[in-house]
Protein backbone atom coordinates (compact mmCIF):
# COMPACT_ATOMS: atom_id res chain seq x y z
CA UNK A 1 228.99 12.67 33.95
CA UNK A 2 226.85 10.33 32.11
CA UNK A 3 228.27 8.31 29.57
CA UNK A 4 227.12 9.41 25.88
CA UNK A 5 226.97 7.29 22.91
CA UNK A 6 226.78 8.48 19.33
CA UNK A 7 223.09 7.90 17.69
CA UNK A 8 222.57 7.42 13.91
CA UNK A 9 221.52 11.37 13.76
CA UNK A 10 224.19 12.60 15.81
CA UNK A 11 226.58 10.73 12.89
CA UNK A 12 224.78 12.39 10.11
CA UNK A 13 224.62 15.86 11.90
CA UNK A 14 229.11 15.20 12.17
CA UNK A 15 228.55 14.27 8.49
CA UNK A 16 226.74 17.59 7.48
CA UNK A 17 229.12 19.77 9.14
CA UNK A 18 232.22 18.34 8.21
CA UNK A 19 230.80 17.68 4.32
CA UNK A 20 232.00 14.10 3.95
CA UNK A 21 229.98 10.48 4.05
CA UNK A 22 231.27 8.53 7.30
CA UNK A 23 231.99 4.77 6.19
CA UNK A 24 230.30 2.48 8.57
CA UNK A 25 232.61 -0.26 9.88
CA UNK A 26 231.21 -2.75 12.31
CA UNK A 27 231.95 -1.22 15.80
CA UNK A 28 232.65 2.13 14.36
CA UNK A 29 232.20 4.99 12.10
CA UNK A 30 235.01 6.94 9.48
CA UNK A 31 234.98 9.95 8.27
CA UNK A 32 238.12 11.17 5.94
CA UNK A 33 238.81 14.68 5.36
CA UNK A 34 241.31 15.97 2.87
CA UNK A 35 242.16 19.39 2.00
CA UNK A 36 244.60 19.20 -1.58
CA UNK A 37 245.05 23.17 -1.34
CA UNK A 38 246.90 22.92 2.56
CA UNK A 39 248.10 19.07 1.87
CA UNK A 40 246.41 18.00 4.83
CA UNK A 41 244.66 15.09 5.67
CA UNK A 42 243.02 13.80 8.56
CA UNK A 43 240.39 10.61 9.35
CA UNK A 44 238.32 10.75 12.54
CA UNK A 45 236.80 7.76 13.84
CA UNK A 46 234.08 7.36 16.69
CA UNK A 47 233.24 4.65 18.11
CA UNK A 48 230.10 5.02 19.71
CA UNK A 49 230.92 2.02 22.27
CA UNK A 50 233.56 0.76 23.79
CA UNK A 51 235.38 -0.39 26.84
CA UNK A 52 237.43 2.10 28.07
CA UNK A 53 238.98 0.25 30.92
CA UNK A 54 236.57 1.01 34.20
CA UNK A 55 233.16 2.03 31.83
CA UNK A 56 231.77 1.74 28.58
CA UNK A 57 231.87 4.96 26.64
CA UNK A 58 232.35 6.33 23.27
CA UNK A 59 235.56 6.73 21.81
CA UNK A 60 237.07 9.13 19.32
CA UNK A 61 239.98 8.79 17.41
CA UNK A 62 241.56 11.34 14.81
CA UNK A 63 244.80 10.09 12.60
CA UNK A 64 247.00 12.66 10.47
CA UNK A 65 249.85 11.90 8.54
CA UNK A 66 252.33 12.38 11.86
CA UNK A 67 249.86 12.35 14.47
CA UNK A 68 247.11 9.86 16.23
CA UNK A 69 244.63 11.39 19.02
CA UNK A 70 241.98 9.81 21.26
CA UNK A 71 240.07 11.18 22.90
CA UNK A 72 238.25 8.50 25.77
CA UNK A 73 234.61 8.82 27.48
CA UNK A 74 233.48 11.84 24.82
CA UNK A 75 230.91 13.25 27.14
CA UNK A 76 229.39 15.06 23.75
CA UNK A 77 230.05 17.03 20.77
CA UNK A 78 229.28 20.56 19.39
CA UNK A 79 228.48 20.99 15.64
CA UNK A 80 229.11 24.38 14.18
CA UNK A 81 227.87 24.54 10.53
CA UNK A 82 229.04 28.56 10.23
CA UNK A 83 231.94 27.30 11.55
CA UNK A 84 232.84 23.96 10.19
CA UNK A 85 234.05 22.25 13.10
CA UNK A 86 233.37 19.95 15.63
CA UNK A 87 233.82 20.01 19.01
CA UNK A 88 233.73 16.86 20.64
CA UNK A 89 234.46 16.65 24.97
CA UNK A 90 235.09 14.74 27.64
CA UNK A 91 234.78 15.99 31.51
CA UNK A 92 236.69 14.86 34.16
CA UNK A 93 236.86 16.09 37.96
CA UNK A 94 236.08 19.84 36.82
CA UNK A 95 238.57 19.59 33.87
CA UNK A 96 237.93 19.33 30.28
CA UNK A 97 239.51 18.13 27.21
CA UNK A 98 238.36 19.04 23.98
CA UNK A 99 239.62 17.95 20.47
CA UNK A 100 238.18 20.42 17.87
CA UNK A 101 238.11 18.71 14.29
CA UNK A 102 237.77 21.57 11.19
CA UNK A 103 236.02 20.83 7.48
CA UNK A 104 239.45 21.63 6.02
CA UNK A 105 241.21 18.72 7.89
CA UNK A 106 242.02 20.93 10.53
CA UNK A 107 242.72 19.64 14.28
CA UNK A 108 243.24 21.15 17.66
CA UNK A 109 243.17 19.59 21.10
CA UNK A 110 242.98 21.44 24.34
CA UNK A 111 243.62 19.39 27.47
CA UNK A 112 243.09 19.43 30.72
CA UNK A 113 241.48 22.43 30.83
CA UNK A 114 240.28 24.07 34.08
CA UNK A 115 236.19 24.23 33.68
CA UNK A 116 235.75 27.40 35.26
CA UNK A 117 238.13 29.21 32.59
CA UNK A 118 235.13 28.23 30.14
CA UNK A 119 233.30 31.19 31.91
CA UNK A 120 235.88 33.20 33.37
CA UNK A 121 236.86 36.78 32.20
CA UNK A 122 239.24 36.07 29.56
CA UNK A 123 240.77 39.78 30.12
CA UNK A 124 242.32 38.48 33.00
CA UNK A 125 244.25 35.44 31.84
CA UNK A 126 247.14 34.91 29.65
CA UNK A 127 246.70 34.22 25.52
CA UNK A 128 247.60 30.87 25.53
CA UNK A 129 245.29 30.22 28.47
CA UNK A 130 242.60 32.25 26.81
CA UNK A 131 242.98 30.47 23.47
CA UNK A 132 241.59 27.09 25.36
CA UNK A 133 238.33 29.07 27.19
CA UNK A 134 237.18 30.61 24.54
CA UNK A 135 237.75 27.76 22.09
CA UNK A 136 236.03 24.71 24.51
CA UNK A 137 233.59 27.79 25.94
CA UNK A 138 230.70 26.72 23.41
CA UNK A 139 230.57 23.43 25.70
CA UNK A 140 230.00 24.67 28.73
CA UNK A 141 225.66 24.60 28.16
CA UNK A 142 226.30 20.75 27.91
CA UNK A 143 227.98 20.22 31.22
CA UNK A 144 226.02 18.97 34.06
CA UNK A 145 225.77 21.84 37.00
CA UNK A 146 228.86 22.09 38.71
CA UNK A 147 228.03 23.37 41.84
CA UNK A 148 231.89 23.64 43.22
CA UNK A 149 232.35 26.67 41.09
CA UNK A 150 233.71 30.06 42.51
C-alpha cells in the first residue's frame, strides 16, 4: 500500500470531528480529549512523517492515563462526524489494524484483522470476531483492490 501522510486539511477535518484544536509541535500534531463526566482522558498524536524502520510513513500515537498505542504506517483515516470517531488504518499482507479514537476520549483498537471479514457475512462468525468487521468495515472503500480475495 502506498504510504499516506497527513495534509493540513486532513488535520483540521480530525479536528472537526473530534471538537478539539490540535497543537502543532514541530514534527507532529496533538490533539487532547477529555471527558470530566466518564473521567477519561486521552491525547492522540500523528505524526505525519516519520521513519518507521524500513519506510517513511505516518505515525499515530494515542496516550491514556494507563495505556500508550501506536499505531505505524497509518495507511488512512475515516472521519465520522454522526459518529464522532475516527478511524485511522494500517494494511499489512491482507490484514488490518485499526485504532478507532471517539469525541468522548474513547479508544478501541482492533488488530490483526483478517481483510476479508471486512466484507464477509457477519451471521456466520462469532461476536467477538464480528465486533472487529463491522467496526474496521467502513475502511474497506480505501483499500487498494485485493485481488487474492475468496
Amino acid at each position: 500500500m502506498k504510504p499516506f501522510k497527513f495534509e493540513t486539511r486532513d488535520i483540521e477535518t480530525i479536528s472537526q470531528v473530534l471538537g478539539v484544536s490540535p497543537i502543532k509541535r514541530v514534527d507532529h500534531f496533538r490533539f487532547v480529549l477529555e471527558n470530566p463526566d466518564d473521567k477519561r482522558r486521552l491525547a492522540l498524536e500523528i505524526y505525519p512523517e516519520v521513519d518507521t524502520g524500513s519506510e517513511h510513513g505516518s505515525l499515530i500515537s494515542i496516550y491514556t492515563m494507563n495505556t500508550h498505542i501506536q499505531l505505524h504506517n497509518c495507511a488512512g483515516y475515516v472521519p465520522s462526524e454522526s459518529l464522532g470517531e475516527v478511524i485511522f488504518f494500517s494494511e499489512h499482507q491482507g490484514r488490518l489494524t485499526g485504532v478507532i479514537v471517539e469525541k468522548g476520549a474513547g479508544c478501541s483498537v482492533y488488530a490483526n484483522v483478517e481483510r476479508r471479514v471486512l466484507s464477509g457475512d457477519f451471521t456466520k462468525l462469532a461476536p467477538e470476531v464480528m465486533l472487529s468487521g463491522i467496526a474496521l468495515s467502513i475502511t474497506e472503500h480505501l483499500l487498494p483492490v485485493d485481488n487474492n480475495t475468496d
